[in-house]
PDB file of N, CA and C in Angstrom:
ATOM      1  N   UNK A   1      19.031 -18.392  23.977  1.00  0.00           N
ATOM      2  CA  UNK A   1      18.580 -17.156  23.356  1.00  0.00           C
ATOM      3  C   UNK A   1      19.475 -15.990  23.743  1.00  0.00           C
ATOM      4  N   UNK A   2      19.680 -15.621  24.789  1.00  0.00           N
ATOM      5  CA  UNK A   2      20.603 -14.872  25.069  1.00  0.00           C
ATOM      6  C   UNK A   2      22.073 -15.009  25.004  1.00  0.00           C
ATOM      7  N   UNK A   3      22.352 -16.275  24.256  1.00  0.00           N
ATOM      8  CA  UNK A   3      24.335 -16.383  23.665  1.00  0.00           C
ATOM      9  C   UNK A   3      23.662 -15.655  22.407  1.00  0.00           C
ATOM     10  N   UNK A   4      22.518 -15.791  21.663  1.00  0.00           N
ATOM     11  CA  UNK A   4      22.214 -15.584  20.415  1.00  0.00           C
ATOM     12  C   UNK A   4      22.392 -13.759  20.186  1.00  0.00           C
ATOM     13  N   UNK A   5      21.273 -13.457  21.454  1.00  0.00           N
ATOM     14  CA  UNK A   5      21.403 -11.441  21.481  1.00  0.00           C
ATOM     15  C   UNK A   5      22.853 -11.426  21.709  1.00  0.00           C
ATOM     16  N   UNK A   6      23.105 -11.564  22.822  1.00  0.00           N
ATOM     17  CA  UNK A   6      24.564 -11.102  23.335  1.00  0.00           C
ATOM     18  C   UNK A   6      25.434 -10.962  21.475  1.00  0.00           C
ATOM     19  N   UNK A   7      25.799 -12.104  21.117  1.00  0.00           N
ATOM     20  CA  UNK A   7      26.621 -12.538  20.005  1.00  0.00           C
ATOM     21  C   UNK A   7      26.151 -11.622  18.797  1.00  0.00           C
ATOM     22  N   UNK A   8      24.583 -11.381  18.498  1.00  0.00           N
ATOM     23  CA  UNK A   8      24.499 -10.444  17.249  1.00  0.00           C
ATOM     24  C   UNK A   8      24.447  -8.900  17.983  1.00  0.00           C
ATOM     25  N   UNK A   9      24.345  -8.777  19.099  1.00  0.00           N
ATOM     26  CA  UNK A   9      24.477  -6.729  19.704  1.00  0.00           C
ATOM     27  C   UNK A   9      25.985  -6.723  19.904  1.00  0.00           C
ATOM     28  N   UNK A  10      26.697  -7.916  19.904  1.00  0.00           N
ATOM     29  CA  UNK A  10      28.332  -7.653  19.915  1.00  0.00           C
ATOM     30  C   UNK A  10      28.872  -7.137  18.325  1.00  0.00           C
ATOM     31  N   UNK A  11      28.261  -8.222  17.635  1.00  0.00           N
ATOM     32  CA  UNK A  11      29.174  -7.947  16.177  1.00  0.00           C
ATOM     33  C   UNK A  11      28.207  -6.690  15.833  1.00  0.00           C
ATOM     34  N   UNK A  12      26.892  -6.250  15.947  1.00  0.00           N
ATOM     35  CA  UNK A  12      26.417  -4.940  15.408  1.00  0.00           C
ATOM     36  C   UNK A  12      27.066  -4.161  16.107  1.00  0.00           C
ATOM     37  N   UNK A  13      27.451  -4.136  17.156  1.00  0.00           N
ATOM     38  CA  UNK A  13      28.243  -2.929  18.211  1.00  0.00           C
ATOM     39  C   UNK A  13      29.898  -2.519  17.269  1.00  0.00           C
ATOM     40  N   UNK A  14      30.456  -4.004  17.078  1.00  0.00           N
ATOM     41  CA  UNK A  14      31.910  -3.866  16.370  1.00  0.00           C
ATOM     42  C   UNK A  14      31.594  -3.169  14.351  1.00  0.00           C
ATOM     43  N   UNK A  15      30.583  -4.120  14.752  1.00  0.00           N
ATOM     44  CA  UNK A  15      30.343  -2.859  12.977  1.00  0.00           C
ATOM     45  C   UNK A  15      29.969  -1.985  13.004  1.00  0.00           C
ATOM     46  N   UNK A  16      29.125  -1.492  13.825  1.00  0.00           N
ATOM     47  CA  UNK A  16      29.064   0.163  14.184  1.00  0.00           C
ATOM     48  C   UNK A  16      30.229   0.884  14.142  1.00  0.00           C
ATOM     49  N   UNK A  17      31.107   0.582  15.140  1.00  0.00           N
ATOM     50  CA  UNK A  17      32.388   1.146  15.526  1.00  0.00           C
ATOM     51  C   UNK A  17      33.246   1.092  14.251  1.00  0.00           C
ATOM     52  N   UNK A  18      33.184   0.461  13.463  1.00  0.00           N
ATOM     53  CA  UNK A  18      34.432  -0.041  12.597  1.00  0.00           C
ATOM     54  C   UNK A  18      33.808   1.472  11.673  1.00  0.00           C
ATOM     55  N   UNK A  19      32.835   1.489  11.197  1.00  0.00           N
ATOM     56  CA  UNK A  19      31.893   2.491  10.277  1.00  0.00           C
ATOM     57  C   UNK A  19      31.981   3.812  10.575  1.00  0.00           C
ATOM     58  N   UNK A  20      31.936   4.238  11.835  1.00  0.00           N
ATOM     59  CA  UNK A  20      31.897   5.340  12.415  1.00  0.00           C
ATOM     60  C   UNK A  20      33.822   5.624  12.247  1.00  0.00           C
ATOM     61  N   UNK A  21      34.883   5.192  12.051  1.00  0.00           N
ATOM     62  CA  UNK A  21      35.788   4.836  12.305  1.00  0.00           C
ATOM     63  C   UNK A  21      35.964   5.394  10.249  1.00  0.00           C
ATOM     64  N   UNK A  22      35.637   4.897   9.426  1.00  0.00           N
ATOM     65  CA  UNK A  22      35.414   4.662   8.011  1.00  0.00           C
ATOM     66  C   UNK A  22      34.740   5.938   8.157  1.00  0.00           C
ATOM     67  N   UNK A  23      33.672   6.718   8.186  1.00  0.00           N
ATOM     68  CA  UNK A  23      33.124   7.795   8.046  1.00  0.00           C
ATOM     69  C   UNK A  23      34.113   8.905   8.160  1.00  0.00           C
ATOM     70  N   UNK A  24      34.778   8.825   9.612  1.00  0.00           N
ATOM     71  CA  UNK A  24      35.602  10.046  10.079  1.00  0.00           C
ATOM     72  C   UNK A  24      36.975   9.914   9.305  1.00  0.00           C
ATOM     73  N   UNK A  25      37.563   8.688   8.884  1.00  0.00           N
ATOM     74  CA  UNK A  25      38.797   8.786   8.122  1.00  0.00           C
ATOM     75  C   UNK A  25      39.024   8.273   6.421  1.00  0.00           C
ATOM     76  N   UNK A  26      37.042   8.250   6.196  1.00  0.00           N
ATOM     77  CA  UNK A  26      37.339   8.051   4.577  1.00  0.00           C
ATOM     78  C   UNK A  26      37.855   8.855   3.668  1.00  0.00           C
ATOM     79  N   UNK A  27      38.680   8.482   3.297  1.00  0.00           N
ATOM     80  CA  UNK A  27      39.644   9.890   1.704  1.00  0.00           C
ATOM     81  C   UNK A  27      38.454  10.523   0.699  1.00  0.00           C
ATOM     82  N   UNK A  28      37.623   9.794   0.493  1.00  0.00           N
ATOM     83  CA  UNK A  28      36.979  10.464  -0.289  1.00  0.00           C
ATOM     84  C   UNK A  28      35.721  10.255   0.309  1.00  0.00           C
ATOM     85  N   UNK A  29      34.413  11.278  -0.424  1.00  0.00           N
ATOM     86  CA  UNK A  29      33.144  11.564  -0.149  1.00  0.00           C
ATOM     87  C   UNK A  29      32.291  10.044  -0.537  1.00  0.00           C
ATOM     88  N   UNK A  30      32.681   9.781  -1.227  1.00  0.00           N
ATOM     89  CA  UNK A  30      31.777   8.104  -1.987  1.00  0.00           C
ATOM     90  C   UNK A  30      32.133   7.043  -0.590  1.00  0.00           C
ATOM     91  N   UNK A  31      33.236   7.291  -0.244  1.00  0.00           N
ATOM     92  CA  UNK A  31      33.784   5.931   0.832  1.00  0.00           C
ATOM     93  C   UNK A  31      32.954   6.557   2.345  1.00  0.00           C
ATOM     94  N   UNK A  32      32.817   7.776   2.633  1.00  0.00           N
ATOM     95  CA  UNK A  32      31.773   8.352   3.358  1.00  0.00           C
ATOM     96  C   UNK A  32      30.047   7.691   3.424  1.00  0.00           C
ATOM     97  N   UNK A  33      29.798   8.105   2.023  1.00  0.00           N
ATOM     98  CA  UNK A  33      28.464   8.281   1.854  1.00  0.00           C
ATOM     99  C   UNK A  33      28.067   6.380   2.034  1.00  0.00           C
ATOM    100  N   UNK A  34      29.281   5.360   1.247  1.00  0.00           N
ATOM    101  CA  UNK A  34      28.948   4.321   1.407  1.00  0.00           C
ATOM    102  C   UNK A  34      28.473   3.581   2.793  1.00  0.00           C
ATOM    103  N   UNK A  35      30.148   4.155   3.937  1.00  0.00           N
ATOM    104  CA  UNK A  35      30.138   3.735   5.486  1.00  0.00           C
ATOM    105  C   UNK A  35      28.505   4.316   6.000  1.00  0.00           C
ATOM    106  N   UNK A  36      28.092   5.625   5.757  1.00  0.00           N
ATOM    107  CA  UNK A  36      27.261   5.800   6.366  1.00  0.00           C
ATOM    108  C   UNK A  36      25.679   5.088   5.958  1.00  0.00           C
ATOM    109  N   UNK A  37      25.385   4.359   4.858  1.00  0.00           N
ATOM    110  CA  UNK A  37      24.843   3.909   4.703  1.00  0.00           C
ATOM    111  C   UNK A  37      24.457   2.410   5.113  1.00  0.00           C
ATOM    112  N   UNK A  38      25.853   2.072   5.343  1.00  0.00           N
ATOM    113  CA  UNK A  38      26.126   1.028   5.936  1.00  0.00           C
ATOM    114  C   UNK A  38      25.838   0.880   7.434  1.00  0.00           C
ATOM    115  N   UNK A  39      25.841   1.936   8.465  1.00  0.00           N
ATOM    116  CA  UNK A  39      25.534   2.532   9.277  1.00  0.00           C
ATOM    117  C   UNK A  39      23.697   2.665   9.743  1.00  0.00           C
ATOM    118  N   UNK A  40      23.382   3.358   8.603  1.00  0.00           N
ATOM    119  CA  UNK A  40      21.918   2.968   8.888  1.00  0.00           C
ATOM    120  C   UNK A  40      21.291   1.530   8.475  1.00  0.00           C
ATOM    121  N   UNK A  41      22.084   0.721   7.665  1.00  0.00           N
ATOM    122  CA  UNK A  41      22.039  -0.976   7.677  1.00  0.00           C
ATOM    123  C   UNK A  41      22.240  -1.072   9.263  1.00  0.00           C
ATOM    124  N   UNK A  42      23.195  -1.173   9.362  1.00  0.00           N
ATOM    125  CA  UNK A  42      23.482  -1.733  11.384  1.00  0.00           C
ATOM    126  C   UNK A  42      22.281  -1.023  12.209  1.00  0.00           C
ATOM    127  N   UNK A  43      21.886   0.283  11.905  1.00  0.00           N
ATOM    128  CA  UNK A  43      20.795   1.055  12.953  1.00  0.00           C
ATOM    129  C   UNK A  43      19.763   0.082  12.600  1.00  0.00           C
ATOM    130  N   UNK A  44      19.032  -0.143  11.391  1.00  0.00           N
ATOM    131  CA  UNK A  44      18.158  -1.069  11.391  1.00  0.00           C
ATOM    132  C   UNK A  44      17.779  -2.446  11.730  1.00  0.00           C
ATOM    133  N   UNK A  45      19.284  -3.106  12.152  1.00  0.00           N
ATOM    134  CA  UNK A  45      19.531  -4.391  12.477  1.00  0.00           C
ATOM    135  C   UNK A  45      18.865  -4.745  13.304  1.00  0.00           C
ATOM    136  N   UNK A  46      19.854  -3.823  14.295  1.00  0.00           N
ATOM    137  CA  UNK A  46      19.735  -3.244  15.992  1.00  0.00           C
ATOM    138  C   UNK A  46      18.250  -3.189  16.604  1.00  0.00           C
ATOM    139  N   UNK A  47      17.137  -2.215  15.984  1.00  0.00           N
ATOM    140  CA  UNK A  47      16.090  -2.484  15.778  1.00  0.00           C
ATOM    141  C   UNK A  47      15.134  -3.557  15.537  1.00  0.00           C
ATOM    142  N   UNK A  48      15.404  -4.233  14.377  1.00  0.00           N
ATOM    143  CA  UNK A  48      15.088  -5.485  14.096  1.00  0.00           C
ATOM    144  C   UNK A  48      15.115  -6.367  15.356  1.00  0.00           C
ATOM    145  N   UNK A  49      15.968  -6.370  15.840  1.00  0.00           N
ATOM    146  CA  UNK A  49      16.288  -7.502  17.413  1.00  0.00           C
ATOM    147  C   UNK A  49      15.493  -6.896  18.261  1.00  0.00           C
ATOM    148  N   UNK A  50      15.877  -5.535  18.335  1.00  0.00           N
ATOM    149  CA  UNK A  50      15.023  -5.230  19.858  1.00  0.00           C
ATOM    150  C   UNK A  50      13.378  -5.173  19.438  1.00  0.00           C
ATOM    151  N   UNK A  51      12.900  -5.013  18.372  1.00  0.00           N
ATOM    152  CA  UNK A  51      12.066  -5.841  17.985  1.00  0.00           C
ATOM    153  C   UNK A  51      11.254  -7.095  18.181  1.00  0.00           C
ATOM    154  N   UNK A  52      12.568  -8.053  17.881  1.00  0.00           N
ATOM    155  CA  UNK A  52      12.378  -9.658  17.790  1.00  0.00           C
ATOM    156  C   UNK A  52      12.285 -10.050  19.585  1.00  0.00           C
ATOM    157  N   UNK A  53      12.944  -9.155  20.606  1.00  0.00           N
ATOM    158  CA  UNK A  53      13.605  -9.816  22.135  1.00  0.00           C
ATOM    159  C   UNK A  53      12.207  -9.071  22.778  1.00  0.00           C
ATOM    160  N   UNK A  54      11.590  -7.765  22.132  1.00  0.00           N
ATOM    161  CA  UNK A  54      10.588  -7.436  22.695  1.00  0.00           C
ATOM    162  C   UNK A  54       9.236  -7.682  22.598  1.00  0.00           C
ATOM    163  N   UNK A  55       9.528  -8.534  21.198  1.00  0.00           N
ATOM    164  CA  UNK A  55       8.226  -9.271  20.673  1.00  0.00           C
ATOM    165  C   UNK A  55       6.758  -8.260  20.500  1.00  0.00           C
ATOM    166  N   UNK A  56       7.082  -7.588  19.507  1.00  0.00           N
ATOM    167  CA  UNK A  56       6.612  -6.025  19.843  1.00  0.00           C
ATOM    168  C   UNK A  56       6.425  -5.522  17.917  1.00  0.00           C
ATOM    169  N   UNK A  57       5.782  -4.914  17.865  1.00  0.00           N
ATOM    170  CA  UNK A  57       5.371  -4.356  16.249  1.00  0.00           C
ATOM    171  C   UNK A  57       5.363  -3.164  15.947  1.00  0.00           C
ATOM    172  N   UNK A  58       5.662  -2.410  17.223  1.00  0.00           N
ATOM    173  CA  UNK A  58       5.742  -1.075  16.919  1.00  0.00           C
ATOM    174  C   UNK A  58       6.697  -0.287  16.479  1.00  0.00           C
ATOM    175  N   UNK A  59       7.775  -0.835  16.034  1.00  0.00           N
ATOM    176  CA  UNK A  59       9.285   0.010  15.597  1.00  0.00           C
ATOM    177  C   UNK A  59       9.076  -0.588  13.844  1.00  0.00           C
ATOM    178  N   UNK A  60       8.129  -1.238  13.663  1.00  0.00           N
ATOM    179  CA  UNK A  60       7.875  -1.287  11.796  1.00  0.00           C
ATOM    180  C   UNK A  60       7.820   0.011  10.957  1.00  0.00           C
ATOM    181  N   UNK A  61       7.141   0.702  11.624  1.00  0.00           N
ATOM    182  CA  UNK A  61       7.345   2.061  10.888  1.00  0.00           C
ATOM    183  C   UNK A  61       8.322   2.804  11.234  1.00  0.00           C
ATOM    184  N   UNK A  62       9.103   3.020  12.079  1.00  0.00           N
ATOM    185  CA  UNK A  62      10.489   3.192  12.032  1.00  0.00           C
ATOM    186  C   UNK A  62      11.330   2.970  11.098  1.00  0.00           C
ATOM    187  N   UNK A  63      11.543   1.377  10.843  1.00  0.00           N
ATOM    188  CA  UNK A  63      12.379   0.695  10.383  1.00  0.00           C
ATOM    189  C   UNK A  63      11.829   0.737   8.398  1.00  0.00           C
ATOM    190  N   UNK A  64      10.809   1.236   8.354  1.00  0.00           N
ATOM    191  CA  UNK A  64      10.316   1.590   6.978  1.00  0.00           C
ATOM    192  C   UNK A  64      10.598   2.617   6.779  1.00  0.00           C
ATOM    193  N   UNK A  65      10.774   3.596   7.353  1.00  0.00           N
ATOM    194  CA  UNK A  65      11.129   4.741   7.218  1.00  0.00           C
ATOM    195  C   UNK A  65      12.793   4.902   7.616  1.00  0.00           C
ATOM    196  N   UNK A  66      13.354   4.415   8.307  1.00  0.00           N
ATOM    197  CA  UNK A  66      14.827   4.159   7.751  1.00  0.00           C
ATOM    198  C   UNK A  66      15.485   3.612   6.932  1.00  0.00           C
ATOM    199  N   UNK A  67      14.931   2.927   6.194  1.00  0.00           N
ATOM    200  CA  UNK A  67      15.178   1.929   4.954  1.00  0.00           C
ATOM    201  C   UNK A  67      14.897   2.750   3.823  1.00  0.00           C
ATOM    202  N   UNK A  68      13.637   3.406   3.808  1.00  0.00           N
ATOM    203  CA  UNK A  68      13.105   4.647   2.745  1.00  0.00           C
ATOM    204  C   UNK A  68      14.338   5.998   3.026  1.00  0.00           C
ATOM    205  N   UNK A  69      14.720   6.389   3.855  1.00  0.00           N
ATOM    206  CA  UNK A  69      15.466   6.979   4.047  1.00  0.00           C
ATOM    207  C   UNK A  69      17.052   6.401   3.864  1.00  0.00           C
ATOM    208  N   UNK A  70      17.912   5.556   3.865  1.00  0.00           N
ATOM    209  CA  UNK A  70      18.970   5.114   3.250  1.00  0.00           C
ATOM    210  C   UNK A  70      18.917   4.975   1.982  1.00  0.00           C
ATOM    211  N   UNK A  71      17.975   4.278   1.364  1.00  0.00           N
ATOM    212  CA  UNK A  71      17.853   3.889  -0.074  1.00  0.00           C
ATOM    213  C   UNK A  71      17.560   5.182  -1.065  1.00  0.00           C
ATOM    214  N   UNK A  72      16.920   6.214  -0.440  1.00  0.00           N
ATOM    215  CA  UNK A  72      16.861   7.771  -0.842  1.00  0.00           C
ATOM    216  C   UNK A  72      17.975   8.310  -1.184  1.00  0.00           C
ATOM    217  N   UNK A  73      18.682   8.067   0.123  1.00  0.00           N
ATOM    218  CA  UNK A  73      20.174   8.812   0.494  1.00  0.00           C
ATOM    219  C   UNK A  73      21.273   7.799  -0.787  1.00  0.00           C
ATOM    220  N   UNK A  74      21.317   7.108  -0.549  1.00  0.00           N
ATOM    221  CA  UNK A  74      22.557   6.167  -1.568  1.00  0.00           C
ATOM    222  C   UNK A  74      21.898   6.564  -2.615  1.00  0.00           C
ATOM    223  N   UNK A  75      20.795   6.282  -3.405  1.00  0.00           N
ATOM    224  CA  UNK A  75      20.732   6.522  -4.777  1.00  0.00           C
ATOM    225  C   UNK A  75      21.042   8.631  -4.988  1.00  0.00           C
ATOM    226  N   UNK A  76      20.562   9.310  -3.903  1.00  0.00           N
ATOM    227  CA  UNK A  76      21.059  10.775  -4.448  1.00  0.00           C
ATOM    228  C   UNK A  76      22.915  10.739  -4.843  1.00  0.00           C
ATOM    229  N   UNK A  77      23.230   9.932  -3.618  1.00  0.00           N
ATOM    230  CA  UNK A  77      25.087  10.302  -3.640  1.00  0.00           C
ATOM    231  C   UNK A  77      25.240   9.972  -4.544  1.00  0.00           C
ATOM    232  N   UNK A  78      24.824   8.413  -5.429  1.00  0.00           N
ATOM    233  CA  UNK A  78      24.949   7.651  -6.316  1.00  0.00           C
ATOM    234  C   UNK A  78      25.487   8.747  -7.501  1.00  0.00           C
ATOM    235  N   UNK A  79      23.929   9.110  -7.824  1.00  0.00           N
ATOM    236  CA  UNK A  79      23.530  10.079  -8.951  1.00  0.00           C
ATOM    237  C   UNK A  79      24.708  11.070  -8.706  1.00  0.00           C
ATOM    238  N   UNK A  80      24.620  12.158  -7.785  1.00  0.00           N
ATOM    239  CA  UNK A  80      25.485  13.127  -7.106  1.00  0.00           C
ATOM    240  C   UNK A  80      27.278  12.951  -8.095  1.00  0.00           C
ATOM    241  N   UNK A  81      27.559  11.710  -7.750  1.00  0.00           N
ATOM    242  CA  UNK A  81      28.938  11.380  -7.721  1.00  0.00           C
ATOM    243  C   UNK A  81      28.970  10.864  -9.403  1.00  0.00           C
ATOM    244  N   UNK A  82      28.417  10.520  -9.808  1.00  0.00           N
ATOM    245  CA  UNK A  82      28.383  10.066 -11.118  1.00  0.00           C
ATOM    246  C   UNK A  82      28.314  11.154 -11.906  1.00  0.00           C
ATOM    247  N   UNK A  83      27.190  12.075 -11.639  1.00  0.00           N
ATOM    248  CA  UNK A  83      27.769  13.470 -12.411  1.00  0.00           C
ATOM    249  C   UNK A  83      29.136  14.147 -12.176  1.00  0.00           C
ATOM    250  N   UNK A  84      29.535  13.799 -11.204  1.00  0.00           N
ATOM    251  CA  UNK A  84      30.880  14.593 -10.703  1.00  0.00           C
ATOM    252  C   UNK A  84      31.954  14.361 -11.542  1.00  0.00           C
ATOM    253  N   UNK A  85      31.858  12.558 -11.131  1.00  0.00           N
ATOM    254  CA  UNK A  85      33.731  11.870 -12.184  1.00  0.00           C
ATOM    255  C   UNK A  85      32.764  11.934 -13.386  1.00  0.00           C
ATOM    256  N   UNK A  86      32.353  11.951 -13.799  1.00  0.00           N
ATOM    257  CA  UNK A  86      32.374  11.898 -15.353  1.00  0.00           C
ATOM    258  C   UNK A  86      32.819  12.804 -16.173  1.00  0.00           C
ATOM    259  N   UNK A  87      32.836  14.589 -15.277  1.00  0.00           N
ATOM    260  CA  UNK A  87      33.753  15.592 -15.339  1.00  0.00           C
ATOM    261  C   UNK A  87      34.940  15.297 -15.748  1.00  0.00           C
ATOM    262  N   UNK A  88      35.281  14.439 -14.507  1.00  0.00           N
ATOM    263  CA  UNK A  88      37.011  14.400 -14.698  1.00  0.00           C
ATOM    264  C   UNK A  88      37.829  13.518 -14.844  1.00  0.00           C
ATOM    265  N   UNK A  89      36.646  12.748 -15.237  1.00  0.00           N
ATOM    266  CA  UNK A  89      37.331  11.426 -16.569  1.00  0.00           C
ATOM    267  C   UNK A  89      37.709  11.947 -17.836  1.00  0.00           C
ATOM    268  N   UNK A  90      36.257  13.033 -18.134  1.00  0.00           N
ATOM    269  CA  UNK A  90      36.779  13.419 -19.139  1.00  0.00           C
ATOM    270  C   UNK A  90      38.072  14.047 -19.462  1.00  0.00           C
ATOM    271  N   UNK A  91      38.589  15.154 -18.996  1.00  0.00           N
ATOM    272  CA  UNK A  91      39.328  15.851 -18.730  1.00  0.00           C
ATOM    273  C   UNK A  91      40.679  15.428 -18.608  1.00  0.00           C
ATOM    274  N   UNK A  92      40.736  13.593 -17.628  1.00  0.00           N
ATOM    275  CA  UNK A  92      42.130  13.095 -18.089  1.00  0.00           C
ATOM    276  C   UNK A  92      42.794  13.030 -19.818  1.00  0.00           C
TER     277      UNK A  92
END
Protein backbone atom coordinates (compact mmCIF):
# COMPACT_ATOMS: atom_id res chain seq x y z
CA UNK A 1 0.00 0.00 0.00
CA UNK A 2 2.47 2.40 0.60
CA UNK A 3 4.70 1.70 -2.97
CA UNK A 4 1.00 2.46 -4.15
CA UNK A 5 0.70 6.27 -2.07
CA UNK A 6 4.30 6.95 -2.39
CA UNK A 7 4.03 6.24 -6.48
CA UNK A 8 0.53 8.22 -7.04
CA UNK A 9 1.72 11.60 -4.40
CA UNK A 10 4.98 11.32 -6.65
CA UNK A 11 3.42 11.57 -10.15
CA UNK A 12 0.55 14.13 -8.60
CA UNK A 13 3.54 16.12 -7.07
CA UNK A 14 5.41 16.01 -10.84
CA UNK A 15 2.05 17.09 -12.42
CA UNK A 16 1.54 19.71 -10.16
CA UNK A 17 4.92 21.09 -10.86
CA UNK A 18 4.86 20.58 -14.59
CA UNK A 19 1.26 22.87 -14.47
CA UNK A 20 2.35 25.44 -12.26
CA UNK A 21 5.41 25.62 -14.70
CA UNK A 22 2.54 25.84 -17.92
CA UNK A 23 0.51 28.51 -15.97
CA UNK A 24 3.54 30.93 -15.39
CA UNK A 25 4.99 30.44 -19.04
CA UNK A 26 1.75 29.84 -21.13
CA UNK A 27 1.71 32.33 -24.40
CA UNK A 28 -1.65 32.65 -24.32
CA UNK A 29 -4.69 33.07 -21.77
CA UNK A 30 -6.63 29.64 -23.07
CA UNK A 31 -3.18 27.55 -22.41
CA UNK A 32 -3.43 29.32 -18.79
CA UNK A 33 -6.96 28.85 -18.06
CA UNK A 34 -6.56 25.10 -19.43
CA UNK A 35 -3.11 24.30 -17.01
CA UNK A 36 -5.02 25.74 -14.25
CA UNK A 37 -7.80 23.65 -14.51
CA UNK A 38 -5.83 20.92 -14.81
CA UNK A 39 -4.40 21.94 -11.55
CA UNK A 40 -7.54 21.80 -9.67
CA UNK A 41 -7.88 18.08 -11.42
CA UNK A 42 -4.45 17.20 -9.47
CA UNK A 43 -5.84 19.31 -6.15
CA UNK A 44 -8.72 16.95 -6.24
CA UNK A 45 -6.73 13.81 -6.80
CA UNK A 46 -4.54 14.60 -3.92
CA UNK A 47 -7.62 14.75 -1.83
CA UNK A 48 -9.21 11.82 -3.13
CA UNK A 49 -6.11 9.69 -1.58
CA UNK A 50 -5.80 11.45 1.51
CA UNK A 51 -9.24 10.55 1.64
CA UNK A 52 -8.83 6.88 0.60
CA UNK A 53 -5.22 6.48 3.29
CA UNK A 54 -7.46 8.24 5.94
CA UNK A 55 -10.42 6.26 5.38
CA UNK A 56 -12.44 9.25 6.26
CA UNK A 57 -15.71 11.05 4.45
CA UNK A 58 -15.25 14.26 5.37
CA UNK A 59 -13.31 16.06 2.46
CA UNK A 60 -16.63 14.95 0.04
CA UNK A 61 -17.84 18.24 0.25
CA UNK A 62 -14.74 19.76 -0.47
CA UNK A 63 -14.05 17.80 -3.34
CA UNK A 64 -17.81 18.69 -4.67
CA UNK A 65 -17.24 21.89 -4.37
CA UNK A 66 -13.94 21.89 -6.21
CA UNK A 67 -15.19 20.05 -9.04
CA UNK A 68 -18.36 22.60 -9.07
CA UNK A 69 -15.87 25.15 -8.99
CA UNK A 70 -13.43 23.99 -12.01
CA UNK A 71 -16.24 22.95 -14.21
CA UNK A 72 -17.77 26.67 -13.52
CA UNK A 73 -14.41 28.11 -14.21
CA UNK A 74 -13.56 26.14 -17.72
CA UNK A 75 -16.97 26.51 -19.12
CA UNK A 76 -16.83 30.70 -18.27
CA UNK A 77 -13.10 30.83 -20.07
CA UNK A 78 -14.63 28.49 -22.59
CA UNK A 79 -17.53 30.91 -23.40
CA UNK A 80 -15.08 34.03 -22.52
CA UNK A 81 -12.58 32.97 -25.34
CA UNK A 82 -14.98 31.94 -27.95
CA UNK A 83 -16.49 35.31 -27.98
CA UNK A 84 -13.07 36.76 -28.24
CA UNK A 85 -11.50 34.73 -31.57
CA UNK A 86 -14.49 34.86 -33.28
CA UNK A 87 -13.66 38.71 -33.39
CA UNK A 88 -10.60 38.02 -35.01
CA UNK A 89 -11.25 35.36 -37.22
CA UNK A 90 -13.39 37.49 -38.57
CA UNK A 91 -11.29 40.26 -39.28
CA UNK A 92 -8.48 37.97 -40.92
Amino acid sequence: MTVVLTVCVVMLGIAAALLVVRVAAGPTMLDRAVALDALVAVTIGVLVIEAAVNRHTTTLPILVALTLVGFVGSVSIARFMRGSTAGEEEGS
